[in-house]
PDB file of N, CA and C in Angstrom:
ATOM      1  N   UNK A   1       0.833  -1.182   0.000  1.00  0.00           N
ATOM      2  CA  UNK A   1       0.000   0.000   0.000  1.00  0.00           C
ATOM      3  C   UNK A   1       0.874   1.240   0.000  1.00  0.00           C
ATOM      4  N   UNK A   2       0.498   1.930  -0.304  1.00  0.00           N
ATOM      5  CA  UNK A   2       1.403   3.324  -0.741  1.00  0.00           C
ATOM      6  C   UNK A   2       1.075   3.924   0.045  1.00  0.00           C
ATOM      7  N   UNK A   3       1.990   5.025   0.964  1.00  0.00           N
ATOM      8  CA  UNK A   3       2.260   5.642   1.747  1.00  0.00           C
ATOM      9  C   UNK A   3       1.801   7.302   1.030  1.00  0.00           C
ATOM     10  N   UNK A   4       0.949   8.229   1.348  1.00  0.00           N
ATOM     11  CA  UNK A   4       0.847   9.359   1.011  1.00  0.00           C
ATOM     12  C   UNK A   4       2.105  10.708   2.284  1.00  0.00           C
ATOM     13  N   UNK A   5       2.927  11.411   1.942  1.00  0.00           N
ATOM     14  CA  UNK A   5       3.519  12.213   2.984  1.00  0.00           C
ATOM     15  C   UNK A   5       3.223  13.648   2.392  1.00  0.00           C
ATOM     16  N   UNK A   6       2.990  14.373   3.515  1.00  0.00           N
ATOM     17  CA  UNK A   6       2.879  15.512   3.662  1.00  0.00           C
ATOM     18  C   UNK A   6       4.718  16.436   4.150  1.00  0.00           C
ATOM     19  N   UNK A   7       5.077  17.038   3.263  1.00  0.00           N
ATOM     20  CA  UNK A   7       6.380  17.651   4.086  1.00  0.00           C
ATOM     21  C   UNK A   7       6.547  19.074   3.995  1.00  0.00           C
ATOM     22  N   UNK A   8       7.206  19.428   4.492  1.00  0.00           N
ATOM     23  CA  UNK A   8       7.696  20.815   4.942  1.00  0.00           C
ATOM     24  C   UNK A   8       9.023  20.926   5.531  1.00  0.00           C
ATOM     25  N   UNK A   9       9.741  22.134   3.798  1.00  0.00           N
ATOM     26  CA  UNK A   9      10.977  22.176   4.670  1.00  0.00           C
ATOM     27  C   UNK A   9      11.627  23.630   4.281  1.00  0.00           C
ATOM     28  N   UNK A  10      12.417  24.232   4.922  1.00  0.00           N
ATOM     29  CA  UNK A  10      13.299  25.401   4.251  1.00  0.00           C
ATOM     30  C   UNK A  10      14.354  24.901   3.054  1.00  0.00           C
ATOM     31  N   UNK A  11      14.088  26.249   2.099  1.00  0.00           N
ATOM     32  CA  UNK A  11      14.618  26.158   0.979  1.00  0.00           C
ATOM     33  C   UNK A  11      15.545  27.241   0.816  1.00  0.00           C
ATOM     34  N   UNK A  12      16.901  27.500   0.424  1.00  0.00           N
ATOM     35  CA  UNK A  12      17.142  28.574   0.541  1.00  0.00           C
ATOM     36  C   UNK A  12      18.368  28.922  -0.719  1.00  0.00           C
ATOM     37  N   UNK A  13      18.224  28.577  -1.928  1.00  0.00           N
ATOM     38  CA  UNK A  13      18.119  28.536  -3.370  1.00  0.00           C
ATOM     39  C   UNK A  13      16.991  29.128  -4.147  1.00  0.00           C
ATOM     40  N   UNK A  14      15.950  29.142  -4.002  1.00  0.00           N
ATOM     41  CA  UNK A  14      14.569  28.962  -4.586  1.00  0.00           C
ATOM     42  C   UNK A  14      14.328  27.944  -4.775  1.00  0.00           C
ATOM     43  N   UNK A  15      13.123  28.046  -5.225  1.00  0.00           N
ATOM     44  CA  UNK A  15      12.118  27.094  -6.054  1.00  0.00           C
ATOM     45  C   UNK A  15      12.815  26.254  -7.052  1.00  0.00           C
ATOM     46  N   UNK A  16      13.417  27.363  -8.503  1.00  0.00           N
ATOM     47  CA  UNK A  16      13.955  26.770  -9.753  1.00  0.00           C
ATOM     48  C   UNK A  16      15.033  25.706  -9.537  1.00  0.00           C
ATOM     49  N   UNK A  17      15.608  26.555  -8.039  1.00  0.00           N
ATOM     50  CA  UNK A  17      16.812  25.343  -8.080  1.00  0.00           C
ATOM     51  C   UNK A  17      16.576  24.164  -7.602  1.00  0.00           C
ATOM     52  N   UNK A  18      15.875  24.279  -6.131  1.00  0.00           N
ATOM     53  CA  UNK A  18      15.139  23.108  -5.878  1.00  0.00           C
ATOM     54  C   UNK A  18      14.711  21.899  -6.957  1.00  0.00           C
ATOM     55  N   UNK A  19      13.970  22.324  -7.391  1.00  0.00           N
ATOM     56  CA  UNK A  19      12.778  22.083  -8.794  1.00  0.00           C
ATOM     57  C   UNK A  19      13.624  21.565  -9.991  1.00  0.00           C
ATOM     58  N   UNK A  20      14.958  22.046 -10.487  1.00  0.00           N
ATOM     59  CA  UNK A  20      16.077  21.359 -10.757  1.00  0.00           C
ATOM     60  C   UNK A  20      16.828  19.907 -10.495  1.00  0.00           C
ATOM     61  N   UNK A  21      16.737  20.474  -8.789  1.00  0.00           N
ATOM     62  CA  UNK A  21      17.363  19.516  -8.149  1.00  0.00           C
ATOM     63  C   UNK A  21      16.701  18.179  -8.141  1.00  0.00           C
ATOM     64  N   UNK A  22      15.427  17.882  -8.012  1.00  0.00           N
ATOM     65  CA  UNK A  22      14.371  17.170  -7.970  1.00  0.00           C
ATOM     66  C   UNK A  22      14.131  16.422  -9.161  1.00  0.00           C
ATOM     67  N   UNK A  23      14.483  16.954 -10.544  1.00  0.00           N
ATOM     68  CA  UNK A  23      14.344  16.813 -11.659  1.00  0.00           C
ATOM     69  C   UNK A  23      16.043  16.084 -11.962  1.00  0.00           C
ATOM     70  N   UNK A  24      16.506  16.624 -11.025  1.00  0.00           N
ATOM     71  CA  UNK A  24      17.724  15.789 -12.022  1.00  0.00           C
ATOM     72  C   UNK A  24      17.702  14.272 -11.135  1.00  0.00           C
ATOM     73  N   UNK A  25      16.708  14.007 -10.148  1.00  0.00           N
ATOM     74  CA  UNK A  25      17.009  12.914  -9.613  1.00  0.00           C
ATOM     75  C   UNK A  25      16.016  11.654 -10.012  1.00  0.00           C
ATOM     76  N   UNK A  26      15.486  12.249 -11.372  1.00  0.00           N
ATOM     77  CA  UNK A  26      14.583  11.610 -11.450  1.00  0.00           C
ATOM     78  C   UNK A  26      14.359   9.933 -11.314  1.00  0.00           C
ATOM     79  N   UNK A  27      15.369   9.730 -12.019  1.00  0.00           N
ATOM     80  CA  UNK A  27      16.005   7.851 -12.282  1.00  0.00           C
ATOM     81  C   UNK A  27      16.178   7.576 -10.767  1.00  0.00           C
ATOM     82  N   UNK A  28      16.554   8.213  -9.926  1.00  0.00           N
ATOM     83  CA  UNK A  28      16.531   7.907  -8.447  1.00  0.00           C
ATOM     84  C   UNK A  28      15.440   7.752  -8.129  1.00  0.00           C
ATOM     85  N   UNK A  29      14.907   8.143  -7.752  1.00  0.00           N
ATOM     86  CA  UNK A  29      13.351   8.759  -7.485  1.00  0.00           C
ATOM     87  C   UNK A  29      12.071   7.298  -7.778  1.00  0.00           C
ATOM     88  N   UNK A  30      12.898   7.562  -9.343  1.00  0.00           N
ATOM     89  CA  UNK A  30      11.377   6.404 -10.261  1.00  0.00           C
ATOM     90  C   UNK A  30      12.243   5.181 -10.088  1.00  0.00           C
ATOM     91  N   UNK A  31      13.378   4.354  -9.693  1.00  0.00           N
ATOM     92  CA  UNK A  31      13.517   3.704  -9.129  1.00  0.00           C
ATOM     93  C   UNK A  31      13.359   3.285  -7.560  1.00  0.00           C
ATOM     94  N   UNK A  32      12.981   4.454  -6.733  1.00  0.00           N
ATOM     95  CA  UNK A  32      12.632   3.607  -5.755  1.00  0.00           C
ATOM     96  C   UNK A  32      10.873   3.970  -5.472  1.00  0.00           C
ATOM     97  N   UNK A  33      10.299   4.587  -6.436  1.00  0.00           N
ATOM     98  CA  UNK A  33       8.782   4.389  -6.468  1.00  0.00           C
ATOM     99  C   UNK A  33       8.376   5.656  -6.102  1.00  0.00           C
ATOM    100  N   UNK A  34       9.406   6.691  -5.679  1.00  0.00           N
ATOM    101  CA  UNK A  34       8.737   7.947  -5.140  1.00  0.00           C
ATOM    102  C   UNK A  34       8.309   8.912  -6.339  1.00  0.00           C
ATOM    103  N   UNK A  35       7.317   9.390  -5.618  1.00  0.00           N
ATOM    104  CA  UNK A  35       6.690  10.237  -6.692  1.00  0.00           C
ATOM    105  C   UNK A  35       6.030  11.506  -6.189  1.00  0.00           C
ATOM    106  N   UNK A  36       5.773  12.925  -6.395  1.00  0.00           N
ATOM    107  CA  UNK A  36       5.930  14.188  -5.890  1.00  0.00           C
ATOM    108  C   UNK A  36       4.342  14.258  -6.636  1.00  0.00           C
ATOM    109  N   UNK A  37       3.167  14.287  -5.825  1.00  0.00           N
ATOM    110  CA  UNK A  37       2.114  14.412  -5.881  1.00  0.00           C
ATOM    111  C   UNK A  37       1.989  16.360  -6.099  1.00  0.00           C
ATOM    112  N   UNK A  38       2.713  16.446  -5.746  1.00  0.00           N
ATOM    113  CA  UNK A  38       2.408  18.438  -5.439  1.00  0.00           C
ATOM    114  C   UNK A  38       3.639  18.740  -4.559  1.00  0.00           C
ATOM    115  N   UNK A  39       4.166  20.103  -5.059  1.00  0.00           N
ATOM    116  CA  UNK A  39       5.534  20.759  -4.404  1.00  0.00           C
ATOM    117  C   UNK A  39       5.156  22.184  -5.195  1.00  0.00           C
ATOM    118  N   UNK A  40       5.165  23.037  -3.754  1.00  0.00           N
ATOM    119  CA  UNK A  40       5.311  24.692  -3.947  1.00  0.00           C
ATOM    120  C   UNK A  40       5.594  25.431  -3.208  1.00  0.00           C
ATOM    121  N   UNK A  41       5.821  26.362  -2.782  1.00  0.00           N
ATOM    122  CA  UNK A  41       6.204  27.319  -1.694  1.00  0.00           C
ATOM    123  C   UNK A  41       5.196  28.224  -1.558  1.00  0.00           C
ATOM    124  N   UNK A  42       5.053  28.901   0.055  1.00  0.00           N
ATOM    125  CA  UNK A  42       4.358  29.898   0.784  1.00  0.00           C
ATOM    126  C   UNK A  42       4.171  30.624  -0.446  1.00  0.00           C
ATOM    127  N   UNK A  43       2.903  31.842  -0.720  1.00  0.00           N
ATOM    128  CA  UNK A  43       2.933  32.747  -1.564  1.00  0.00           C
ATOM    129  C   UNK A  43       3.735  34.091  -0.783  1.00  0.00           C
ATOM    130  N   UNK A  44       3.499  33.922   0.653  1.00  0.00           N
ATOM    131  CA  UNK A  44       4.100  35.087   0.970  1.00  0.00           C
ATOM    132  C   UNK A  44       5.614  34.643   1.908  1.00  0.00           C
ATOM    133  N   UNK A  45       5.799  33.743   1.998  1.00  0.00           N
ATOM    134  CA  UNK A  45       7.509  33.580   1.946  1.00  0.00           C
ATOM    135  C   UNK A  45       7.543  32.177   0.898  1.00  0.00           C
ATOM    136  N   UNK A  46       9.316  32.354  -0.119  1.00  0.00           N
ATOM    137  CA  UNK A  46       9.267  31.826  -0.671  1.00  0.00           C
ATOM    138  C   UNK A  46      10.559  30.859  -0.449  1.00  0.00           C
ATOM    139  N   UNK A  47      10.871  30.640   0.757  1.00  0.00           N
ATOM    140  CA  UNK A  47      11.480  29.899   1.693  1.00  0.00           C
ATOM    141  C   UNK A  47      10.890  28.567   1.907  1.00  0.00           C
ATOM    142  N   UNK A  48       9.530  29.134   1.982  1.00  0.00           N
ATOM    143  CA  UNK A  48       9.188  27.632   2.718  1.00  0.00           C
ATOM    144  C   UNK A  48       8.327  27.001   2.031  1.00  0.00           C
ATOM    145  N   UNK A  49       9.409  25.695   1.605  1.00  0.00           N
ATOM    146  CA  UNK A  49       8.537  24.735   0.900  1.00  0.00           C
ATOM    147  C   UNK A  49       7.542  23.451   1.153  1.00  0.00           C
ATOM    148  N   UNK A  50       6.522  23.152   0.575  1.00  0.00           N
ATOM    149  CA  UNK A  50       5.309  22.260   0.923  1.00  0.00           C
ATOM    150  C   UNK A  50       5.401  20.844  -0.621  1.00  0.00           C
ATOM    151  N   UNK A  51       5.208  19.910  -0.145  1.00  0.00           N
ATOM    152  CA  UNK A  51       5.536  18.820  -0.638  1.00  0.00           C
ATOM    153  C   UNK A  51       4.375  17.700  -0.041  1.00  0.00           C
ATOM    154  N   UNK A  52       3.650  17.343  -1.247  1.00  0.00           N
ATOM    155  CA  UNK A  52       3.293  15.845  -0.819  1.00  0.00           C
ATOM    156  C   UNK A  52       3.843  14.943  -1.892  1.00  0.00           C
ATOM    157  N   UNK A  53       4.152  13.597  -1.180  1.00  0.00           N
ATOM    158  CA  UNK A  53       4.766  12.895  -2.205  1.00  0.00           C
ATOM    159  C   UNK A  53       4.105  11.350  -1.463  1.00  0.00           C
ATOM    160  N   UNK A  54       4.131  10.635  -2.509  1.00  0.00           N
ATOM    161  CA  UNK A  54       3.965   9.044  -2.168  1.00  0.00           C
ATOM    162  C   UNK A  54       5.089   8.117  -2.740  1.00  0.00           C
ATOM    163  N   UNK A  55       5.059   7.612  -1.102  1.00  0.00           N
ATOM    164  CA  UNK A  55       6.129   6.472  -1.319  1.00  0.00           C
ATOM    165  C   UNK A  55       4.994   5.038  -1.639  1.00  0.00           C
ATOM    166  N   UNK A  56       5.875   4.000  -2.118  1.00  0.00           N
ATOM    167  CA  UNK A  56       5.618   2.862  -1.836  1.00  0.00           C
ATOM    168  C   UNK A  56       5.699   2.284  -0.687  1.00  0.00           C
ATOM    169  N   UNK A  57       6.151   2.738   0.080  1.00  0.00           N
ATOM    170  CA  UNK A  57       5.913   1.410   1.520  1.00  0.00           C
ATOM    171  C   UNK A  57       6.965   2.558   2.513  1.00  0.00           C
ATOM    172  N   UNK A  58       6.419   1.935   3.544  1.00  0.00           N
ATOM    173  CA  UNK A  58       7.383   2.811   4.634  1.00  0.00           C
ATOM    174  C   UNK A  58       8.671   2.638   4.739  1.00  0.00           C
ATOM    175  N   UNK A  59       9.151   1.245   4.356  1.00  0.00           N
ATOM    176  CA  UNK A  59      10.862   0.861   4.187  1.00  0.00           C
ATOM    177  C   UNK A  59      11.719   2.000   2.900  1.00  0.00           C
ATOM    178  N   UNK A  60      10.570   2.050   2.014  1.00  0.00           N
ATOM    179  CA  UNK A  60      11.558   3.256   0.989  1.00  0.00           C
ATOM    180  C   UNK A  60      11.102   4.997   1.449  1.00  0.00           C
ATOM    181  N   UNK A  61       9.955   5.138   2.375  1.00  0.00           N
ATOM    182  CA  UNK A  61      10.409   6.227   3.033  1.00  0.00           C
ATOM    183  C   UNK A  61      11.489   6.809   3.767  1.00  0.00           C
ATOM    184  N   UNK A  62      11.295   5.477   4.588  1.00  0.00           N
ATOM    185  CA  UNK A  62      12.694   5.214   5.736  1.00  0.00           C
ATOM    186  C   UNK A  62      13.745   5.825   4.665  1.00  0.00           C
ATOM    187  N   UNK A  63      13.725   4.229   3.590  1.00  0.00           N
ATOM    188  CA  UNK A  63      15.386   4.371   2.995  1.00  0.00           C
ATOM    189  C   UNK A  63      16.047   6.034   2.089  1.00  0.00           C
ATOM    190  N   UNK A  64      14.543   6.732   2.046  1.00  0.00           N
ATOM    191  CA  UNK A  64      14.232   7.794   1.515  1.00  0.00           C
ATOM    192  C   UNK A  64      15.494   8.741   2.196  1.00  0.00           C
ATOM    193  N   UNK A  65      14.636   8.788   3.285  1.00  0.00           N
ATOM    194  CA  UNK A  65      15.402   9.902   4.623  1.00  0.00           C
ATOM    195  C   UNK A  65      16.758   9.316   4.927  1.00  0.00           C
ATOM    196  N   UNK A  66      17.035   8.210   4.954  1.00  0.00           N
ATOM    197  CA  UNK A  66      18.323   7.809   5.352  1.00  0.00           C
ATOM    198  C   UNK A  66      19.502   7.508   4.181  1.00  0.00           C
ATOM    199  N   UNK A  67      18.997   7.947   3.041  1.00  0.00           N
ATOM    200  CA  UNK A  67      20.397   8.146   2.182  1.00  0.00           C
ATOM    201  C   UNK A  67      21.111   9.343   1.792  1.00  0.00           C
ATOM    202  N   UNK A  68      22.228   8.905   2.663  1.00  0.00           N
ATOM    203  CA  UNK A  68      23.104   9.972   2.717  1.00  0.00           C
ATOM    204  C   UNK A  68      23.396  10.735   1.147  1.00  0.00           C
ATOM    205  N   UNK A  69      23.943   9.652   0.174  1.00  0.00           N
ATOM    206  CA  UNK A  69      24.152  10.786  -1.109  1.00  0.00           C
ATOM    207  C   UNK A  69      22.827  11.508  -1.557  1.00  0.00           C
ATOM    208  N   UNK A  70      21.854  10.928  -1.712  1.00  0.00           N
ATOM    209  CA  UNK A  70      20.909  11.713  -1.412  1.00  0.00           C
ATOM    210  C   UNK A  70      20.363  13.117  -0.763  1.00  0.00           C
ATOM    211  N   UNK A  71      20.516  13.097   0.493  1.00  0.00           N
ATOM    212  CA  UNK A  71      20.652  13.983   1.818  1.00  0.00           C
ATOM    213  C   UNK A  71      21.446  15.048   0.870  1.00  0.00           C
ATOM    214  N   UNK A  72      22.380  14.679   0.560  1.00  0.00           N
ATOM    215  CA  UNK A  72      23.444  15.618   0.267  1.00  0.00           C
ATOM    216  C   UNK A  72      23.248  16.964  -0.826  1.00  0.00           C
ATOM    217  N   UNK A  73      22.840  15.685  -1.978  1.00  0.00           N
ATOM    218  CA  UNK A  73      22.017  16.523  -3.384  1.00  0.00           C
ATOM    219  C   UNK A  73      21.426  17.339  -2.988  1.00  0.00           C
ATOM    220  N   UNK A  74      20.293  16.685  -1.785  1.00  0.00           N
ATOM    221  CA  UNK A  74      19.169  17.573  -1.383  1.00  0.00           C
ATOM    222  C   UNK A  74      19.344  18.950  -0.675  1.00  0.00           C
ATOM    223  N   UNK A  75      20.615  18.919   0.008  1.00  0.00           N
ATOM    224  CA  UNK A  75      21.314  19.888   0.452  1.00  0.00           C
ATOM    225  C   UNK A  75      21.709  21.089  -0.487  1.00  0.00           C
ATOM    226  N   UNK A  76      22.486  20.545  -1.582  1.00  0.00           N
ATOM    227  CA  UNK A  76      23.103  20.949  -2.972  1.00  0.00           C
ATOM    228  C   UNK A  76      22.043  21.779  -3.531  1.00  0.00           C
ATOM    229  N   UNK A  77      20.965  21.212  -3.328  1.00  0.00           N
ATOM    230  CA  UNK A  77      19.892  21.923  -4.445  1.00  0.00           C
ATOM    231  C   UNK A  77      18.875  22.892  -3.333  1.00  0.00           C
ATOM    232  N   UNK A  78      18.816  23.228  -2.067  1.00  0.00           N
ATOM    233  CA  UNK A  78      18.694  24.284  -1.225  1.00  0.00           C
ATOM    234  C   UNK A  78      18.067  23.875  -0.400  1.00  0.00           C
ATOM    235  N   UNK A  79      17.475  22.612   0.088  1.00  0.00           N
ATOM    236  CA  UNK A  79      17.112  21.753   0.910  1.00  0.00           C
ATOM    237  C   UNK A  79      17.134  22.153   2.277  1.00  0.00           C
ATOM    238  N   UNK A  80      16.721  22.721   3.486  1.00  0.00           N
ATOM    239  CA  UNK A  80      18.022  23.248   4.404  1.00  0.00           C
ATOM    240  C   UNK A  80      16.952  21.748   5.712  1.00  0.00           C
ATOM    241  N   UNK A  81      17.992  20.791   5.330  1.00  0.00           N
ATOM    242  CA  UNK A  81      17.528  19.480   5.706  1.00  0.00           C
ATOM    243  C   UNK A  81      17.078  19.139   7.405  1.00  0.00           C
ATOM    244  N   UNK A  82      17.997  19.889   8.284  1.00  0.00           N
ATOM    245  CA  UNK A  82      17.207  20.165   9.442  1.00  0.00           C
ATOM    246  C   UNK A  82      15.887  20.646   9.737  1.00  0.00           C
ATOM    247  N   UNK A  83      15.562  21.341   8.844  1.00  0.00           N
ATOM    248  CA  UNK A  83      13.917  21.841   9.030  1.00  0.00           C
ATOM    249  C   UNK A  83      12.860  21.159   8.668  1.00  0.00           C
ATOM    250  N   UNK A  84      13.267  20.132   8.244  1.00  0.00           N
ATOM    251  CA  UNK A  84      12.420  19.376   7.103  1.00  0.00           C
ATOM    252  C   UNK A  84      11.235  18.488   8.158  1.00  0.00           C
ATOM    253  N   UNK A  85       9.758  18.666   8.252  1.00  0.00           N
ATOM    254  CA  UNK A  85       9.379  17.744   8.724  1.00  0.00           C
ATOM    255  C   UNK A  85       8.045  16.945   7.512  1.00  0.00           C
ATOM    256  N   UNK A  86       8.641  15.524   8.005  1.00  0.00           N
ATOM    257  CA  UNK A  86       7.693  14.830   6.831  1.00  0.00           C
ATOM    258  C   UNK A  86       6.536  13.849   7.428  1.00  0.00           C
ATOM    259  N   UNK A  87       4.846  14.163   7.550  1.00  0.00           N
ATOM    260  CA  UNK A  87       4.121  13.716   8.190  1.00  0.00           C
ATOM    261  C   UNK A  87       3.037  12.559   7.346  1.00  0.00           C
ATOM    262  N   UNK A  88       3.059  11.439   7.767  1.00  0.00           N
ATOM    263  CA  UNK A  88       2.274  10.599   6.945  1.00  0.00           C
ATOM    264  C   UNK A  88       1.092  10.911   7.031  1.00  0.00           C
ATOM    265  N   UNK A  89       0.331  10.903   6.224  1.00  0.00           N
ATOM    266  CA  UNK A  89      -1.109  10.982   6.206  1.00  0.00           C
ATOM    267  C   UNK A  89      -1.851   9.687   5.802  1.00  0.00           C
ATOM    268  N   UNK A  90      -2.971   9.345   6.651  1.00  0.00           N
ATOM    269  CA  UNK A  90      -3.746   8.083   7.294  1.00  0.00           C
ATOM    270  C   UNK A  90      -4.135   7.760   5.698  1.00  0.00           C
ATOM    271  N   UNK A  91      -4.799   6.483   5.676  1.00  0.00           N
ATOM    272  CA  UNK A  91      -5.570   6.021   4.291  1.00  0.00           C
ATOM    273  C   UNK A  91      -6.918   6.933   3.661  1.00  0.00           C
ATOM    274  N   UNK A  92      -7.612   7.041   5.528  1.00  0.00           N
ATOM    275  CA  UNK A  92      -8.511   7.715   4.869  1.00  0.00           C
ATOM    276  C   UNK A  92      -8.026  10.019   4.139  1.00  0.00           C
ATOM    277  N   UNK A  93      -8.794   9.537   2.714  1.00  0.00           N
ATOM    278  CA  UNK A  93      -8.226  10.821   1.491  1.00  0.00           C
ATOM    279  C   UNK A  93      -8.758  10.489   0.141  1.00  0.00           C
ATOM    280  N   UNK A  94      -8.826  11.573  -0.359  1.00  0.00           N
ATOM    281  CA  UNK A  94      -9.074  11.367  -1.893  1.00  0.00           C
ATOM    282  C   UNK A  94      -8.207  12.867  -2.692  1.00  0.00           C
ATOM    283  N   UNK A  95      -8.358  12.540  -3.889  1.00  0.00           N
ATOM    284  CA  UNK A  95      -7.309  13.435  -4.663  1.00  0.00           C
ATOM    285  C   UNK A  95      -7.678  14.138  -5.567  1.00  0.00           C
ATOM    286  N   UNK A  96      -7.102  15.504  -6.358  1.00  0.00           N
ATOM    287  CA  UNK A  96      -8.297  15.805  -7.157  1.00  0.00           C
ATOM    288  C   UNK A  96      -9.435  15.832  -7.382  1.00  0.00           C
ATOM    289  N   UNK A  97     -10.023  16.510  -6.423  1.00  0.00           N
ATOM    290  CA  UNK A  97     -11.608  16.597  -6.479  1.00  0.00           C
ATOM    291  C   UNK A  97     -11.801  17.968  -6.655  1.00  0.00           C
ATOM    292  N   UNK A  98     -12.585  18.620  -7.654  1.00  0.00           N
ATOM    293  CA  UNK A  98     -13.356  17.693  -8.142  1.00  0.00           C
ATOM    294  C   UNK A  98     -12.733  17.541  -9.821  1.00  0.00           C
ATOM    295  N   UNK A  99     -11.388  18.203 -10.009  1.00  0.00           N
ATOM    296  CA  UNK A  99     -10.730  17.560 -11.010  1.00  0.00           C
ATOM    297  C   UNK A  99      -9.561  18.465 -10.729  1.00  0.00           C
ATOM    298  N   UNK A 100      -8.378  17.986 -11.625  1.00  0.00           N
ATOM    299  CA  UNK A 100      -6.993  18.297 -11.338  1.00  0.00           C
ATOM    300  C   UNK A 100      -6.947  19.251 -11.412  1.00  0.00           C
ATOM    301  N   UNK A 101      -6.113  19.966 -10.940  1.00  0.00           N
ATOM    302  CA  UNK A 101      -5.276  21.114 -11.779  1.00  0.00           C
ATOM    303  C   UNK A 101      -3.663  21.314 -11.738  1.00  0.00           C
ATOM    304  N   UNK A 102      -3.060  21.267 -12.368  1.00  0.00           N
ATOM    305  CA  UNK A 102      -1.816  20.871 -13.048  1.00  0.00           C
ATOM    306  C   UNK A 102      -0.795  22.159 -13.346  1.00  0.00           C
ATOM    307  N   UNK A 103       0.008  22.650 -13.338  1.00  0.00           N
ATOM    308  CA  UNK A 103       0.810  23.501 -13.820  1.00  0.00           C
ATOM    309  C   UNK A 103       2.181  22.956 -13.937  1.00  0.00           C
ATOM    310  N   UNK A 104       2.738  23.076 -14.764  1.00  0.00           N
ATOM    311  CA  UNK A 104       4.099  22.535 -15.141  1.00  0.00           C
ATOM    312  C   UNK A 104       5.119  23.942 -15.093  1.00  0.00           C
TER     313      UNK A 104
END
């Protein structure tokens, strides 16, 4: 069952670089099943970033948070990784209602 997370963390690059950073990890990422449901920042600070993402299972969340080269990138690309808190959210949810909306 797939894990839905809610996160929040300081960014202090921007967005683009972030958003870069994220993008260049993609083959990482789509190998271990994670996938970025929604990522944006405060409208009125643009520091602080909001993230839901779904893992596959709680072991590649875990292994998520605990890889160091990883950690690192994430650092690299403005991450400011101490602040970061990432909260699971229960089964009960639904998505897109009452239809998407998308911006690339």
């Amino acid at each position: 069952m797939a894990i839905i997370v809610k996160s929040a963390i300081k960014i202090d690059k921007g967005f683009d670089t972030w958003a870069a950073m994220v993008k260049s990890q993609d083959e990482r990422l789509g190998s271990m099943g994670v996938k970025f449901l929604f990522a944006g920042t405060e409208k009125n600070d643009p520091t602080q970033l909001h993230a839901i993402m779904m893992f596959p299972s709680m072991e590649v969340l875990q292994a998520f948070g605990a890889d160091e080269e990883l950690t690192e990138i994430r650092r690299q690309g403005g991450a400011v990784i101490e602040t970061g808190v990432m909260t699971p959210i229960s089964e009960d949810y639904f998505t897109n209602y009452p239809d998407a909306f998308i911006k690339h």
